[in-house]
Protein backbone atom coordinates (compact mmCIF):
# COMPACT_ATOMS: atom_id res chain seq x y z
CA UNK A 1 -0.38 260.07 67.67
CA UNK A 2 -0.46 256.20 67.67
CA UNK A 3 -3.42 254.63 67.11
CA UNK A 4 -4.08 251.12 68.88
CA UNK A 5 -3.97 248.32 66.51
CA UNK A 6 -7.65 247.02 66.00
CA UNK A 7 -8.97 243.34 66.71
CA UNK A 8 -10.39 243.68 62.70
CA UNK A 9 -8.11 241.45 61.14
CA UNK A 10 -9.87 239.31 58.66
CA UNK A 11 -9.66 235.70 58.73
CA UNK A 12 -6.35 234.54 56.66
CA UNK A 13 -4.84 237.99 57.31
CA UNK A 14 -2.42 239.46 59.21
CA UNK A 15 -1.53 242.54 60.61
CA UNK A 16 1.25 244.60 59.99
CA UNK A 17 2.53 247.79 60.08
CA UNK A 18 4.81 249.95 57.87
CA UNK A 19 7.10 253.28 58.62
CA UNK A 20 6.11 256.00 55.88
CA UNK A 21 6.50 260.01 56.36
CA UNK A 22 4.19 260.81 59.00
CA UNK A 23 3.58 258.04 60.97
CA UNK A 24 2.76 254.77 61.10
CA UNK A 25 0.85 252.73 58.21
CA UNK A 26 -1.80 249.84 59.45
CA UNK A 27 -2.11 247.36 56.81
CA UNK A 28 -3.41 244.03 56.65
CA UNK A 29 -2.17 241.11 53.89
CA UNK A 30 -2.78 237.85 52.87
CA UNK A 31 -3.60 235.52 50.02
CA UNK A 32 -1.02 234.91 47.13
CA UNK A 33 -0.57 235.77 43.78
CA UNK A 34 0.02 238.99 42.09
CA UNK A 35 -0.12 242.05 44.27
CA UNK A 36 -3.61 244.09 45.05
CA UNK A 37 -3.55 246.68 47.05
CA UNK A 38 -6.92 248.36 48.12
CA UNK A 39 -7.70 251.73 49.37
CA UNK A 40 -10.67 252.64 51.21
CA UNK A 41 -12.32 256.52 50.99
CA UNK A 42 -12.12 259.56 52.75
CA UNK A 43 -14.25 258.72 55.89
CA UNK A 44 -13.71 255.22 56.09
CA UNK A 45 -10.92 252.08 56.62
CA UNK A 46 -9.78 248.76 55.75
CA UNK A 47 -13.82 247.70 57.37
CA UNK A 48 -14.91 248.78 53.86
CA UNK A 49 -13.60 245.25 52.53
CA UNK A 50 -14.71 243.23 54.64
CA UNK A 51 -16.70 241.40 52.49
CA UNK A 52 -14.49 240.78 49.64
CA UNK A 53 -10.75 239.94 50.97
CA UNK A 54 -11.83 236.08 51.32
CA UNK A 55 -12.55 235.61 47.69
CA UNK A 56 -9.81 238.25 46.41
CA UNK A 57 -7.31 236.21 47.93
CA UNK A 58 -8.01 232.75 46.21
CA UNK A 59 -6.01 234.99 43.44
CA UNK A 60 -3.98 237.56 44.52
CA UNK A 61 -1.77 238.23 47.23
CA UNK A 62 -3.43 240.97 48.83
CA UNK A 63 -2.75 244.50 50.81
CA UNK A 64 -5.37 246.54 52.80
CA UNK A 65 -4.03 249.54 54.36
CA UNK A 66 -5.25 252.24 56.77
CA UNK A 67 -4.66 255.55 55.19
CA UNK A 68 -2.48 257.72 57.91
CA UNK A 69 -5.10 259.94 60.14
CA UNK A 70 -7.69 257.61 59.60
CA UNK A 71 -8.81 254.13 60.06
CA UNK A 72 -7.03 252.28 62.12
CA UNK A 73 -3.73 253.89 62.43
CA UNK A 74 -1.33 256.80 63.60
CA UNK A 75 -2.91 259.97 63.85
CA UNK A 76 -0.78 263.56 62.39
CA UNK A 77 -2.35 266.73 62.23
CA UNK A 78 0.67 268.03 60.23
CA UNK A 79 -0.09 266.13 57.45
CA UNK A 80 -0.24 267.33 53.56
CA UNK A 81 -3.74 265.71 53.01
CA UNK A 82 -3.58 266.82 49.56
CA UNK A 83 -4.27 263.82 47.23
CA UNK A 84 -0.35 264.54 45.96
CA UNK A 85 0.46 263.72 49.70
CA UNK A 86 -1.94 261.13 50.21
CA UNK A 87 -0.61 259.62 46.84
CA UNK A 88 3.06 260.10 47.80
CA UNK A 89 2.32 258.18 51.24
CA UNK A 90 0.44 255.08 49.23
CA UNK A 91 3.80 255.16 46.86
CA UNK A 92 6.29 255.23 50.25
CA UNK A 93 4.00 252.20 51.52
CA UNK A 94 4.57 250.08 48.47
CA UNK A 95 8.48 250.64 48.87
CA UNK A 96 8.16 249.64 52.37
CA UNK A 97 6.45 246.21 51.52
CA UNK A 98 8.63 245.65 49.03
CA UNK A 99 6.17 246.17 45.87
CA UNK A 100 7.83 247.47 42.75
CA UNK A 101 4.75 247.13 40.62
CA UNK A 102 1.14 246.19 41.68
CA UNK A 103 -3.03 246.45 40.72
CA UNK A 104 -4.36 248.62 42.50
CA UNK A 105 -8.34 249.48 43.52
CA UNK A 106 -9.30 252.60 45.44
CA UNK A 107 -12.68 253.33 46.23
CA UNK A 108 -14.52 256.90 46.03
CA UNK A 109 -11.77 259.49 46.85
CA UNK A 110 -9.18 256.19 47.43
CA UNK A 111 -10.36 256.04 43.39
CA UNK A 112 -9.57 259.65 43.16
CA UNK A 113 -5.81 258.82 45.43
CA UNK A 114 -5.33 255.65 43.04
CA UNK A 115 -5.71 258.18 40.10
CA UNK A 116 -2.81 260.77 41.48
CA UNK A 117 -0.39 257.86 42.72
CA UNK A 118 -0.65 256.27 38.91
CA UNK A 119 -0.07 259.33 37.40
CA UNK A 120 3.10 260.25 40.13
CA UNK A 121 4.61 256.78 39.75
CA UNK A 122 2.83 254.93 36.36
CA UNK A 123 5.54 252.74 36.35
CA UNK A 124 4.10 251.02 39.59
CA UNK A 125 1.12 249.96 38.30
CA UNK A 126 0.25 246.68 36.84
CA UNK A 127 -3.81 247.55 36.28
CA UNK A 128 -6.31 250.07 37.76
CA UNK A 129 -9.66 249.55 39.21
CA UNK A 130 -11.66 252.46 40.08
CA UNK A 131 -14.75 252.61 41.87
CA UNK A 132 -16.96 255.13 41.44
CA UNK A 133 -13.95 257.42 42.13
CA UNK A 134 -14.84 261.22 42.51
CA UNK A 135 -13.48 262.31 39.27
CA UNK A 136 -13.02 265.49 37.18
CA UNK A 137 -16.49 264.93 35.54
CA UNK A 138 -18.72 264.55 38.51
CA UNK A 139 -20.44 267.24 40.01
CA UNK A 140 -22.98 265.50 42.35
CA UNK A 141 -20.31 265.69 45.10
CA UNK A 142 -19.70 269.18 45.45
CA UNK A 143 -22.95 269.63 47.52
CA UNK A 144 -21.98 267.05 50.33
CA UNK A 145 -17.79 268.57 50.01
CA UNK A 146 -19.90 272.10 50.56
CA UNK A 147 -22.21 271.11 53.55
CA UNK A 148 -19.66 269.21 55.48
CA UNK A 149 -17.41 272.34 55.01
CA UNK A 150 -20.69 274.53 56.66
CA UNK A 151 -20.93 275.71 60.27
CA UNK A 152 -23.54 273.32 60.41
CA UNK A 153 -21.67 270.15 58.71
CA UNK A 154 -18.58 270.99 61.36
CA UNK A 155 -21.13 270.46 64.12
CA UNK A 156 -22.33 267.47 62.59
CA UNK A 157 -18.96 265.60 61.53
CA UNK A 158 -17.77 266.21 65.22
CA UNK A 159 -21.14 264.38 66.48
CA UNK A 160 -21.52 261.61 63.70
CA UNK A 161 -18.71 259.09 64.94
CA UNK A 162 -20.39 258.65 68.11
CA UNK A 163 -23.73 257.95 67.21
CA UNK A 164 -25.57 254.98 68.20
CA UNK A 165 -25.31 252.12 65.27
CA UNK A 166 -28.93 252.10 63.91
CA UNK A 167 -28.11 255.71 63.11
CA UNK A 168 -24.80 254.85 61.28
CA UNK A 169 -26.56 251.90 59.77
CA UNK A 170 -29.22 254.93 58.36
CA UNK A 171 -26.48 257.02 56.85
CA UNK A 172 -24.60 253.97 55.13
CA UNK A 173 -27.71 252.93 53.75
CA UNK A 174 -28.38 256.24 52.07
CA UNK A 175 -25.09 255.05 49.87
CA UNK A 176 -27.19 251.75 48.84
CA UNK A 177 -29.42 251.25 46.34
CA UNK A 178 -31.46 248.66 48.74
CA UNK A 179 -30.12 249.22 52.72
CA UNK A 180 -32.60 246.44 53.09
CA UNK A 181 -29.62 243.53 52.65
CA UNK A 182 -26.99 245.66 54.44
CA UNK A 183 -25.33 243.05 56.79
CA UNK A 184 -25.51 243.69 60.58
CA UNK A 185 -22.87 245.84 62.15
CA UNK A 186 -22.32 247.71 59.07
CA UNK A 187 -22.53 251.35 60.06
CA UNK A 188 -20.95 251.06 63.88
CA UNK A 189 -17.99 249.29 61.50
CA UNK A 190 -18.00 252.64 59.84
CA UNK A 191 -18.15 254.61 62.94
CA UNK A 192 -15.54 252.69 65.73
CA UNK A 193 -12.06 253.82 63.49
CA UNK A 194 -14.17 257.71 63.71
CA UNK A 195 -13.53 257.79 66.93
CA UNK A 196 -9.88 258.20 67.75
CA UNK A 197 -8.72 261.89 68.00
CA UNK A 198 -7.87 263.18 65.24
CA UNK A 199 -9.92 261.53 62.66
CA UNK A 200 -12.60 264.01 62.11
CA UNK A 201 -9.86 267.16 61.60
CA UNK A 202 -8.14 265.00 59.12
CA UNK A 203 -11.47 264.56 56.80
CA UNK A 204 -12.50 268.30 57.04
CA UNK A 205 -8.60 269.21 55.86
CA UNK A 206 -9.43 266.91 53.23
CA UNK A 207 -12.35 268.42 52.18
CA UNK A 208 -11.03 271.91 52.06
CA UNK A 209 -8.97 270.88 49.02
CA UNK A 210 -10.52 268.25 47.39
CA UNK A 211 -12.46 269.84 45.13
CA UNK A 212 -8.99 271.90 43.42
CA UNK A 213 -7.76 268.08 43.66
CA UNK A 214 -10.01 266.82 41.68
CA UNK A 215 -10.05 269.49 39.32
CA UNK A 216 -6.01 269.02 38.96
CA UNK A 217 -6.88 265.25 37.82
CA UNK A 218 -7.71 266.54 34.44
CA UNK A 219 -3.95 266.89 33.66
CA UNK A 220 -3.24 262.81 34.74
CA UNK A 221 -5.85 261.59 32.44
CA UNK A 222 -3.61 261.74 29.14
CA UNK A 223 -0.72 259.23 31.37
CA UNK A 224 -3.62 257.34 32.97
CA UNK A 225 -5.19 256.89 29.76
CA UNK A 226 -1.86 254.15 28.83
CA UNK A 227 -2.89 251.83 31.89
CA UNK A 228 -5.44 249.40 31.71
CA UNK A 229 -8.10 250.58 33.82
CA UNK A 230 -11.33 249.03 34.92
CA UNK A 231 -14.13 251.26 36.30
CA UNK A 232 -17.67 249.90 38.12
CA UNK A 233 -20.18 252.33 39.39
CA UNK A 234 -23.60 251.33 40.34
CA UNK A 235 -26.35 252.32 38.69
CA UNK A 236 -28.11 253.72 41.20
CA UNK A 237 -25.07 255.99 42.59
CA UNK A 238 -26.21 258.58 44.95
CA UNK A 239 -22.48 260.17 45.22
CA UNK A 240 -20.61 259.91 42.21
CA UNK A 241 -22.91 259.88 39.31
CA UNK A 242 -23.67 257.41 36.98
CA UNK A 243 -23.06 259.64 34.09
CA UNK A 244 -19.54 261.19 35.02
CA UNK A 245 -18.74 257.30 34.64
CA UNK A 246 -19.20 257.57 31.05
CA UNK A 247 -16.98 260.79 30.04
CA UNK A 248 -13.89 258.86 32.79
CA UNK A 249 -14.24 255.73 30.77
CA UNK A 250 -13.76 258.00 27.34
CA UNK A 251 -11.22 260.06 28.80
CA UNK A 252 -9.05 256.83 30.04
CA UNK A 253 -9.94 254.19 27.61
CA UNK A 254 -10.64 252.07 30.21
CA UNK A 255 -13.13 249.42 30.28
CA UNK A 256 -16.65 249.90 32.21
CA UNK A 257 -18.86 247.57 34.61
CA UNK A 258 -22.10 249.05 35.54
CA UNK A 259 -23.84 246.86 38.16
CA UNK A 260 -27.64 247.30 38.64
CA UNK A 261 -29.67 248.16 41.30
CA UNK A 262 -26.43 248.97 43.19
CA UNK A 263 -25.64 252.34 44.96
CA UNK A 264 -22.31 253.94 45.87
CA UNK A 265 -20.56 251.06 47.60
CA UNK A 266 -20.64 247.59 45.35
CA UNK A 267 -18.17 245.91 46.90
CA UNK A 268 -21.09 245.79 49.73
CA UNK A 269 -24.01 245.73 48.36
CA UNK A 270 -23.29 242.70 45.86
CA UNK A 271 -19.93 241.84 47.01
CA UNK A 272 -19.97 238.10 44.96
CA UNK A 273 -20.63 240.21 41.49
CA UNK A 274 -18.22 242.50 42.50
CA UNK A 275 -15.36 240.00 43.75
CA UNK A 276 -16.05 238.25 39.89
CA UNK A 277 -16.03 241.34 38.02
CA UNK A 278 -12.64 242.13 39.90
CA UNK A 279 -10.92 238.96 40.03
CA UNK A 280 -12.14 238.00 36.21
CA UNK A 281 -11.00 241.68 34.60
CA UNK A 282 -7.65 241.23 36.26
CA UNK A 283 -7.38 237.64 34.98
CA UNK A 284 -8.21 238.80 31.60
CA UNK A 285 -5.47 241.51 31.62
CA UNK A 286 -2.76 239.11 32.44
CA UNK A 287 -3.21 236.77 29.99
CA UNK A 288 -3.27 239.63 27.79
CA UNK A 289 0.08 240.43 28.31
CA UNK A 290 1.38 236.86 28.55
CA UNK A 291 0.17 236.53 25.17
CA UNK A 292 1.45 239.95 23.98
CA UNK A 293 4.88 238.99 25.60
CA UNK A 294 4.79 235.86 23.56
CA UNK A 295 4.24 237.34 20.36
CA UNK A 296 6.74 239.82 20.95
CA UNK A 297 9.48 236.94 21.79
CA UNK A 298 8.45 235.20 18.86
CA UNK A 299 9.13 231.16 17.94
CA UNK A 300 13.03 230.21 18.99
CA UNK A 301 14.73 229.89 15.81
CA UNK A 302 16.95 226.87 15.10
CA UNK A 303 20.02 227.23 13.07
CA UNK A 304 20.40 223.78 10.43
C-alpha cells in the first residue's frame, strides 16, 4: 500500500522517495558534507529528528528515511521484518541514493538495524553511532517486547495511535528523564504516521522476532568491533539500560557518551548536547583518518 507523502519536511529538506524491495522508501535530505543517514525505532519515523536535522546539517549532508511499513511511507504486510530484512532494505536504500560508504546513527531498535546492516555490508560504513540501541546485553526490554506481544498489549497497540495527544504526550514522556521540557506536539508527532493501515501489524511482526534478533547480534560484535563506533545512552534510561551500555562499549571498543538526567530519547530531551556530541565525535574521527592517511603516504621524496 502507498502511503501519502506527509507535509513533515523539515526546513532545508526535501522530500524524496526511493524504489527498494517492497515498496516505496520516504526519505528526506539536505545539508552537505559527508553522508549521515539516520534511522528512527520500531514505533516511530523521521518526526523523531526533528529537533536535530538543522544543526546536523551545518556538517553533513544528511538522509532521514521512513523505514518501509512505518512512518511515512508504503505499507507491505509481506515483508521480512527481521532485522536481516530490515538491514538488507537500509543497504538497497543507500544503493539507490547513490551512497557507497556513509555514518550512520540508528536509534533504539534503528541502533539494533544499524548494528545488522554494518555487520551485512561493513564496508559501507564510514562511523557508527548508536543510541541506546537494544543490544545483546540488555534485558530491561524483554518485559515491554512481552506485554505488547499479550492479548492485552494487542488490544492496546490497536487503540494507542488514535489517542488524543495529551495521552501520547504521557507515554513519550515516560521515555524522558524530565517530560516537563518536552516541546508541544511531541506525542500526536508520534502518533499521526500510527495511523495508516498497516502500521500497527508491522510493529507486532517485529516484535515476535526481535528478541532471537537481538540475541543473533552477539555473532556481529567481533566485525563491528573494527568500526569506530560511538554510543550515548542517558543516564536515566527507562528502556535500554544504562548498564548494558557498558558491556556494548567493551564488546565493540567503541567510545561512550553518557548524558545526565536524560531518559531514552536524547536527541529530544537535550537535543543541543546531543547535536555536539554527534557532530564533534564525527569530526574527531575524520581527522583521524586524514592524519592516519598522511602518515601512511609519507613525505614525497625528491630524487638529487
Amino acid at each position: 500500500m502507498i502511503a501519502q507523502l506527509s507535509s513533515s519536511v523539515f526546513p532545508g529538506m526535501e522530500e524524496c522517495r526511493a524504489p527498494i524491495s517492497g515498496g516505496g522508501l520516504r526519505y528526506l535530505v539536505g545539508g552537505s558534507g559527508p553522508p549521515l543517514i539516520l534511522v528512527h525505532g520500531i514505533a516511530a519515523s523521521s518526526f523523531s529528528f526533528r529537533l536535530n536535522c538543522a544543526e546536523l546539517m551545518r556538517e553533513f549532508r544528511v538522509f532521514l528515511p521512513d523505514l518501509l511499513s512505518v512512518g511515512y511511507t508504503d505499507r507491505n504486510p509481506a515483508l521480512d521484518v527481521s532485522l536481516r530484512g530490515t538491514a538488507t532494505r537500509l543497504r538497497e536504500f543507500m544503493d539507490q541514493v547513490g551512497l557507497k560508504r556513509a555514518n550512520i546513527l540508528g536509534s533504539s531498535h534503528g541502533g539494533s538495524v544499524v548494528m545488522e546492516l554494518a555487520a551485512l555490508n561493513p564496508q559501507g560504513v564510514e562511523c557508527l553511532v548508536l543510541v541506546s540501541p537494544a543490544n545483546p546485553f540488555a534485558v530491561g526490554y524483554h518485559s515491554v517486547v512481552q506485554f505488547y506481544l499479550s492479548a492485552l498489549g494487542r488490544i492496546f497497540i490497536r487503540l494507542a495511535p488514535f489517542m488524543p495527544g495529551f495521552a501520547w504526550d504521557y507515554g513519550i514522556g515516560r521515555m524522558y528523564a524530565d517530560p516537563s521540557g518536552m516541546v508541544p506536539g511531541s506525542g500526536i508527532g508520534y502518533a499521526r504516521s500510527l495511523r495508516t493501515k498497516g502500521a500497527v501489524p508491522h510493529i507486532r511482526s517485529c516484535l515476535r522476532t526481535f528478541k532471537n534478533d537481538i540475541e543473533g547480534l552477539k555473532t556481529h560484535l567481533p566485525v563491528l568491533a573494527e568500526l569506530p563506533t560511538l554510543l550515548i545512552w542517558g543516564d536515566r534510561d527507562p528502556v535500554v539500560e544504562l548498564e548494558s551500555a557498558y558491556q556494548l562499549q567493551r564488546a565493540l571498543a567503541a567510545e561512550l557518551v553518557v548524558m545526565q538526567n536524560v531518559g531514552h530519547l536524547p536527541y529530544e530531551e537535550s537535543p543541543a548536547n546531543f547535536n555536539r556530541a554527534v557532530s564533534d565525535w564525527l569530526k574527531s574521527q575524520s581527522r583521524d583518518r586524514h592524519q592516519q592517511n598522511a602518515t601512511v603516504c609519507g613525505p614525497t621524496d625528491h630524487m638529487t
